[in-house]
Protein backbone atom coordinates (compact mmCIF):
# COMPACT_ATOMS: atom_id res chain seq x y z
CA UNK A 1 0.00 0.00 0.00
CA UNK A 2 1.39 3.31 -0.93
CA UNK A 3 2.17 5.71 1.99
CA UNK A 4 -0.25 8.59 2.42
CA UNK A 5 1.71 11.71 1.20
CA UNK A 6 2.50 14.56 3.89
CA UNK A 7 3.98 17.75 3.76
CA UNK A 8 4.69 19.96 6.96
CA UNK A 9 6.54 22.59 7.88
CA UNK A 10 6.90 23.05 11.45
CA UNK A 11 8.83 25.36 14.12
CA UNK A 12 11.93 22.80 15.26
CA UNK A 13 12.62 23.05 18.85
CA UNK A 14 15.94 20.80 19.88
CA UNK A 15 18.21 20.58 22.49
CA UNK A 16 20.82 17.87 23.17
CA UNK A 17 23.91 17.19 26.16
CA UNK A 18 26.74 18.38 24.04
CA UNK A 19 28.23 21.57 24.38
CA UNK A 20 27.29 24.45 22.40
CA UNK A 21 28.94 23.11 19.55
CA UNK A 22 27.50 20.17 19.25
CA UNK A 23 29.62 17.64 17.30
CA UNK A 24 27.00 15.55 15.48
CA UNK A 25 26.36 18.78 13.36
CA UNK A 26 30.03 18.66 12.23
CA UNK A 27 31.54 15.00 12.88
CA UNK A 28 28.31 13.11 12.93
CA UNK A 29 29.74 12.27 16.71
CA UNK A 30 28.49 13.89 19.72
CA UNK A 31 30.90 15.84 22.16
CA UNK A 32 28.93 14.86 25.67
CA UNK A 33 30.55 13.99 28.59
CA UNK A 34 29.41 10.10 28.64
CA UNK A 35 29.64 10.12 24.94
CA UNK A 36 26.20 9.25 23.98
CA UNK A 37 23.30 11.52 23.02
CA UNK A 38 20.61 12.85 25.40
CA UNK A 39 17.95 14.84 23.53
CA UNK A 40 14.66 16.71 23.08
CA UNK A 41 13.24 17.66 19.80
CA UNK A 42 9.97 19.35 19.66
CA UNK A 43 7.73 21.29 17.98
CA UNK A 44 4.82 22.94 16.75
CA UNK A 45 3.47 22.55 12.71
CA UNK A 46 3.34 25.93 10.97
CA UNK A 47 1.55 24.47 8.04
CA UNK A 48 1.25 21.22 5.67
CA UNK A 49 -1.03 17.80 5.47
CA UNK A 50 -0.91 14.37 5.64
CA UNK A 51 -3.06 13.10 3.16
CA UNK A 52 -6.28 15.75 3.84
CA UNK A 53 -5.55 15.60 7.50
CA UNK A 54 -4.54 19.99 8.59
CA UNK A 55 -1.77 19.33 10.51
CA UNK A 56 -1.77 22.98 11.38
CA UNK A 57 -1.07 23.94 15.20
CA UNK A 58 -0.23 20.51 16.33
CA UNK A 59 2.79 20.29 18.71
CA UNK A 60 4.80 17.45 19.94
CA UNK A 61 8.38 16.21 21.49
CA UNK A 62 10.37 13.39 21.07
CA UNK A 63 12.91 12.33 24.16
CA UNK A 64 15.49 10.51 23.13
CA UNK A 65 18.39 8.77 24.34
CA UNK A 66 21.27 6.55 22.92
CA UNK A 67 24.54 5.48 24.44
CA UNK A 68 26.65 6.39 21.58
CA UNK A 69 26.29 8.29 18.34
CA UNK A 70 22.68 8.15 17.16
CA UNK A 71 23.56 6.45 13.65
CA UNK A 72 24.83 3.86 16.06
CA UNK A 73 21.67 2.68 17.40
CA UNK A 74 19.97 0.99 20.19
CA UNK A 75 18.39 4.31 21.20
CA UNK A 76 15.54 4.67 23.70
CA UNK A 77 12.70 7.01 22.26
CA UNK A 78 9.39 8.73 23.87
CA UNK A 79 7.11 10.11 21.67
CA UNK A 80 4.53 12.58 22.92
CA UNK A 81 1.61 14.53 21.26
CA UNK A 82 -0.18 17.13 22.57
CA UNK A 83 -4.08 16.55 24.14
CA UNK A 84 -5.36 18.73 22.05
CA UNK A 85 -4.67 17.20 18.62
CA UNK A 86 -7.75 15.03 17.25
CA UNK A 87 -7.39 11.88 16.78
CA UNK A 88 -6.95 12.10 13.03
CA UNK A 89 -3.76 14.57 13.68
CA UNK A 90 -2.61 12.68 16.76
CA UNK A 91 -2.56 9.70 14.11
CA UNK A 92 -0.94 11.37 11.17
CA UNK A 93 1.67 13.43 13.30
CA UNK A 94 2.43 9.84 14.65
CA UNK A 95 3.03 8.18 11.38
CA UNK A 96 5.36 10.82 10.47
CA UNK A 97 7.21 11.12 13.52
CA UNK A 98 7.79 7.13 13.85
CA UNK A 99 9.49 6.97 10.12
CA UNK A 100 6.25 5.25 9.08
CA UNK A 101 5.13 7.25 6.68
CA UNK A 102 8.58 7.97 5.32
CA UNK A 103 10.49 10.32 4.26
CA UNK A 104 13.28 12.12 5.93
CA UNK A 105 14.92 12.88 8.36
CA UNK A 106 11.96 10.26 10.75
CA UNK A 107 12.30 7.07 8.26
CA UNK A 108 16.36 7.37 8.87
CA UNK A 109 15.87 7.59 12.43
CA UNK A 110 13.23 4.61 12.84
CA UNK A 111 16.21 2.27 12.21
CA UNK A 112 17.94 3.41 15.10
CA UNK A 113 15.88 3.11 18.05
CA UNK A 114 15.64 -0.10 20.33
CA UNK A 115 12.79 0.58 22.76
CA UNK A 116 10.13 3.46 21.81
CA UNK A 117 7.37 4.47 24.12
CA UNK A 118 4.37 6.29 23.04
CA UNK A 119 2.45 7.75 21.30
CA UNK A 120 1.54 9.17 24.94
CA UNK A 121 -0.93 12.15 24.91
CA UNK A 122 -0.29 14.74 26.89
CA UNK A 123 -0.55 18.44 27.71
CA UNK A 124 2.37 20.01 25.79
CA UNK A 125 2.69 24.04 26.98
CA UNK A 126 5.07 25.62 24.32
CA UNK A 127 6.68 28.78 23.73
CA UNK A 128 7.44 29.67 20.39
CA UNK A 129 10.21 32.49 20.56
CA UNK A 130 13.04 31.62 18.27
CA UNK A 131 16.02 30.92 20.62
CA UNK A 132 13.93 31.93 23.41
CA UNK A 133 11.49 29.05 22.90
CA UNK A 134 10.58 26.12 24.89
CA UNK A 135 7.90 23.62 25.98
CA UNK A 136 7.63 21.31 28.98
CA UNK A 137 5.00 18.85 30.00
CA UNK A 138 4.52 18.73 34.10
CA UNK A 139 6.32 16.13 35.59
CA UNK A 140 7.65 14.73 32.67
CA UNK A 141 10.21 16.95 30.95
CA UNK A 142 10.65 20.50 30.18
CA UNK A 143 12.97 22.85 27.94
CA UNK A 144 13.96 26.26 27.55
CA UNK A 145 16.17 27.84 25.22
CA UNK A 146 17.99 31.09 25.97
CA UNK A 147 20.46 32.95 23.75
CA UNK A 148 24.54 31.95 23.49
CA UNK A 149 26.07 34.84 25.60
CA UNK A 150 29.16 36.34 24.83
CA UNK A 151 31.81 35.75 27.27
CA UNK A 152 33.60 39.28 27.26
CA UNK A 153 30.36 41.78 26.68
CA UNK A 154 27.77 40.05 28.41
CA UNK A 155 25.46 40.50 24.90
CA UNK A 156 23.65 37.78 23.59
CA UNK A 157 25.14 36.49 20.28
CA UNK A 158 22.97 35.52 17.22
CA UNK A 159 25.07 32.22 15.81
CA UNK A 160 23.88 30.18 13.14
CA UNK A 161 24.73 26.85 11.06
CA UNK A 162 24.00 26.35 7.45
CA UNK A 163 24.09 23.65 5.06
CA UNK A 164 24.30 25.26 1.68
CA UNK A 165 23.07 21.92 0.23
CA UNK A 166 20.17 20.34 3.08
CA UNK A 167 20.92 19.24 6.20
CA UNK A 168 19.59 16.54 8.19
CA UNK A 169 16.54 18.11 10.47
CA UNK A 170 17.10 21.56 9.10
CA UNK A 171 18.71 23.57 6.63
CA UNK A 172 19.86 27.09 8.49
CA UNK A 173 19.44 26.71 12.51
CA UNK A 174 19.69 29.68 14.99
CA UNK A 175 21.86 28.20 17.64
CA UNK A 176 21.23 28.38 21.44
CA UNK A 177 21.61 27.13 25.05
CA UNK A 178 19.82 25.78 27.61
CA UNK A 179 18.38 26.93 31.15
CA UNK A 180 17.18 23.59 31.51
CA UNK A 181 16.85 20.20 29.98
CA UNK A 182 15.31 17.45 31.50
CA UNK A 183 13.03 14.13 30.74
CA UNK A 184 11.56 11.12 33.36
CA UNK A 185 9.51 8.96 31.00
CA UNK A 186 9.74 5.12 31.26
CA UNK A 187 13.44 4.35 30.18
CA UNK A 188 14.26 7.73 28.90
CA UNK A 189 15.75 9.57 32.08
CA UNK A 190 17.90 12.55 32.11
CA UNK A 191 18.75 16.06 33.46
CA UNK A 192 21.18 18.83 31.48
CA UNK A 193 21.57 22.48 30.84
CA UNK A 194 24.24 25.20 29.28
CA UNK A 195 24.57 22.52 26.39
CA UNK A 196 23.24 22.77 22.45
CA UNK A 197 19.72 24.11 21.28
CA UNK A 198 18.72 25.44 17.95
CA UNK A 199 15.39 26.57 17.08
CA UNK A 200 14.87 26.35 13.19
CA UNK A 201 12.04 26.47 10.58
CA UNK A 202 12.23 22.75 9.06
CA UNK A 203 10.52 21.31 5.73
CA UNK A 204 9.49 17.45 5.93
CA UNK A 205 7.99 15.49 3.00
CA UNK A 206 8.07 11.87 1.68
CA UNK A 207 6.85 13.39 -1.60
CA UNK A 208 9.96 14.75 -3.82
């Protein structure tokens, strides 16, 4: 059966444990302290459909957490969508987000997880701000974003990273920090902050 076609374009919330700099955006490796990859990617759809399904407005965030490099596998994933999604969304942003549906970057990263909890719905409060945004979801994780600082002035500093021909998630991402990052859900358990966050607007299709 041929995949129902989808096209979204959605505000891309992420934050991970490495530093600022985070080395899967250069190396493909990260640059955490245990070596693996701790992260939250969330977000909220600007605009697009799967199949006749508006898509428009629905948030979500995936926690995620592997013990090495994420091409590397055996990663533990949560998926959460927010309550007030229908059905019909909650079910299309689900297909997309597992790699179901295809298309990139989710179909790529359904081949790397080992354990994957979820779809859970839940209340998902966000903050859409650039690299001031957030979201968090009581009791179970929460992120905020706040501008790099620079070290001598004291100013915040507007960094970004661009790939001229695609990138992965994104094409151009505003980079940040973190105030706080933190998830308790099943097997995906962690607590950072000060490390990499980008907020980005991100194009997904499995329609060329």
């Amino acid at each position: 059966m041929a995949a129902t076609p989808y096209r979204i374009t959605v505000h891309n919330i992420e934050a991970c444990n490495c530093g600022t700099a985070c080395g899967c955006q250069f190396s493909g490796f990260p640059t955490s302290d245990n070596g693996g990859c701790d992260a939250l990617i969330g977000g909220e759809v600007k605009e697009g459909k799967y199949g006749d399904v508006d898509l428009k407005g629905v948030r979500y965030v995936v926690a995620c957490m592997y013990p090495k490099a994420i091409h590397e596998g055996n990663g533990k994933v949560a998926v959460f969508i927010d309550q007030k999604a229908s059905d019909k969304q909650a079910e299309a942003i689900t297909m997309i987000l597992s790699g179901q549906a295809g298309g990139m970057p989710w179909e790529a990263l359904a081949g790397t997880i080992a354990a994957l909890e979820g779809p859970v719905r839940k209340p998902i409060d966000m903050q859409v701000n650039g690299t001031r945004s957030g979201y968090k979801i009581p009791g179970v994780l929460e992120m905020q974003q706040r501008p790099i600082r620079d070290g001598v002035s004291g100013q915040d500093k507007e960094v970004q990273i661009v790939y001229p021909k695609g990138g992965f998630f994104w094409n151009t991402g505003n980079i940040a920090t973190t105030d706080v990052m933190e998830a308790n859900y099943g097997p995906v358990k962690f607590r950072h902050g000060g490390g990499f966050a980008s907020y980005a607007t991100a194009t997904w299709s499995n329609q060329k």
